[in-house]
Protein backbone atom coordinates (compact mmCIF):
# COMPACT_ATOMS: atom_id res chain seq x y z
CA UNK A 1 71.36 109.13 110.68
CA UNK A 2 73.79 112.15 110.06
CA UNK A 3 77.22 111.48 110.93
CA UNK A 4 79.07 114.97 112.63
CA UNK A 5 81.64 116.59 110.34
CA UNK A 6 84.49 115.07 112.04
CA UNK A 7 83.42 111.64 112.06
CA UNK A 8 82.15 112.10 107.80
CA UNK A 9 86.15 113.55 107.21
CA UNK A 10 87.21 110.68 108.96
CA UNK A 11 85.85 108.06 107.08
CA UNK A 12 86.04 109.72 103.67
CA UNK A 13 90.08 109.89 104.35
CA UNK A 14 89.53 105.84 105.31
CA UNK A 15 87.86 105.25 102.68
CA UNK A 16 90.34 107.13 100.01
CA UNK A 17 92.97 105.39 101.79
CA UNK A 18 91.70 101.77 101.22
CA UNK A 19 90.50 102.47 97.48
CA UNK A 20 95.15 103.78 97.37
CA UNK A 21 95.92 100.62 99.21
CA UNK A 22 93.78 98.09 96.68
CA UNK A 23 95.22 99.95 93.87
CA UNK A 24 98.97 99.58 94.95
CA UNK A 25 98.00 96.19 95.49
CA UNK A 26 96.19 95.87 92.46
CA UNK A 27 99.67 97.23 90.34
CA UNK A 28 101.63 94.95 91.84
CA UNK A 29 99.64 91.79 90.92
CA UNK A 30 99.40 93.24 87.26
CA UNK A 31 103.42 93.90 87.38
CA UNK A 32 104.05 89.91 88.42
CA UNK A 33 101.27 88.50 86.12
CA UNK A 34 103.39 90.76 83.15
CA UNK A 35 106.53 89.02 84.17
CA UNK A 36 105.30 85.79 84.53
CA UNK A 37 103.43 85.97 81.05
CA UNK A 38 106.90 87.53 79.72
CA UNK A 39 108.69 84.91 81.09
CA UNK A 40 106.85 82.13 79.47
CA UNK A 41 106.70 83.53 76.69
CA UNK A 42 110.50 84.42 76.31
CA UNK A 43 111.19 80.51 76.97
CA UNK A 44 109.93 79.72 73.66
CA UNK A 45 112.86 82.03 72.38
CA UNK A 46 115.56 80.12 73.95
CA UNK A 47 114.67 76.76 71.27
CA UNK A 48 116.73 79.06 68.94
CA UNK A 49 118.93 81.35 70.92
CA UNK A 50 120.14 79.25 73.30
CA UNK A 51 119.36 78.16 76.84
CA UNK A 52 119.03 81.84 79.17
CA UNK A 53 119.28 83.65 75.72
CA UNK A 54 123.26 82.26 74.64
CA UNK A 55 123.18 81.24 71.46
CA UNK A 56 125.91 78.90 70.49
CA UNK A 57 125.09 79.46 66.84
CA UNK A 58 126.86 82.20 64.93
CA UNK A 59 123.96 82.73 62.93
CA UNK A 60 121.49 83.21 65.57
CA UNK A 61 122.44 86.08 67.94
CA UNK A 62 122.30 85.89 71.52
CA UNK A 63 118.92 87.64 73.31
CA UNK A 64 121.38 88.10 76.48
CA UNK A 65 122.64 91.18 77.15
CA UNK A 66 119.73 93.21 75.07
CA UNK A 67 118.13 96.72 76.23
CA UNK A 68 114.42 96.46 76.77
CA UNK A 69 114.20 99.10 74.23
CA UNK A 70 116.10 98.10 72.02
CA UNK A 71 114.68 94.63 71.50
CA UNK A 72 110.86 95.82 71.59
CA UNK A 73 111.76 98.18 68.68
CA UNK A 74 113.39 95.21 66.77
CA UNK A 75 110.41 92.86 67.58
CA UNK A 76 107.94 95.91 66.44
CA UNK A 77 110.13 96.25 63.57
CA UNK A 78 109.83 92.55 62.63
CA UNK A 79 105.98 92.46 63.48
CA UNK A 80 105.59 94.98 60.67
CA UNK A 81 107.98 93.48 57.93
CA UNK A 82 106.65 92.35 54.98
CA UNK A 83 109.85 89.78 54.38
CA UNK A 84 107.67 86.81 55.07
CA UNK A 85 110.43 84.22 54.58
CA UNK A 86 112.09 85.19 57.72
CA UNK A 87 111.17 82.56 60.90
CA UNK A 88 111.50 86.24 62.58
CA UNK A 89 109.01 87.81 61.03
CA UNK A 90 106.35 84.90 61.51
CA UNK A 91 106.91 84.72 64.65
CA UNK A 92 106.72 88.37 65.51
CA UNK A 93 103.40 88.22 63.41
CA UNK A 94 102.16 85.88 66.06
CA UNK A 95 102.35 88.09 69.34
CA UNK A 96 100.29 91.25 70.24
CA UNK A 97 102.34 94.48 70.82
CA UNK A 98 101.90 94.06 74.36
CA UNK A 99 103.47 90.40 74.45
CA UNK A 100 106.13 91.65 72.45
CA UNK A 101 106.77 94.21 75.22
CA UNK A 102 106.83 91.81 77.98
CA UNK A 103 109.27 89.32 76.24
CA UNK A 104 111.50 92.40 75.84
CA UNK A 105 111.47 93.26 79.62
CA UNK A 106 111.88 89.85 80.27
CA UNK A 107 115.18 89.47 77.70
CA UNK A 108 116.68 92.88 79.66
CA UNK A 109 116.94 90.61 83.16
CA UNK A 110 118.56 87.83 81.29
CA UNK A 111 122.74 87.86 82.36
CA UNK A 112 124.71 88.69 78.99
């Protein structure tokens, strides 16, 4: 059974809407999954830099207060280091790039 022309353009532009509406849906639950993996992850940073990222030790700086960018580029730059005596560096070793990314956007909410 042919549909008319109207009633085709009609449910095409139904269609195209639903496929928009399960992707902005589908964005969203990949943006709070992110968070909640960064999250998680970033909790295991706080053992050494101090509960929400304050470090009360001298020695170990404070994650509070850090640009997103900033602190993926210094993870990245640890990931890649060859100085395999610093706890750093292991660590770093230990993520993938894109965990590394989401415990950096997690760090940039954190109140300095």
């Amino acid at each position: 059974m042919r549909l008319p022309m109207q009633d085709y353009c009609q449910w095409r532009s139904l269609g195209i809407l639903s496929v928009g509406v399960l992707l902005l849906c589908f964005g969203h639950l990949c943006q709070a999954q992110e968070m909640t993996i960064g999250r998680s992850l970033v909790a295991g940073c706080f053992t050494c830099h101090g509960d929400g990222g304050h470090s009360q030790d001298k020695t170990i700086p404070s994650l509070a207060g850090w640009k997103e960018s900033a602190l993926f580029e210094r993870l990245m730059a640890y990931q890649r280091s060859n100085q395999s005596a610093e706890i750093m560096v292991q660590l770093a070793k230990g993520y993938s790039e894109s965990q590394l990314r989401a415990i950096a956007h997690s760090v940039q909410s954190l109140k300095p």
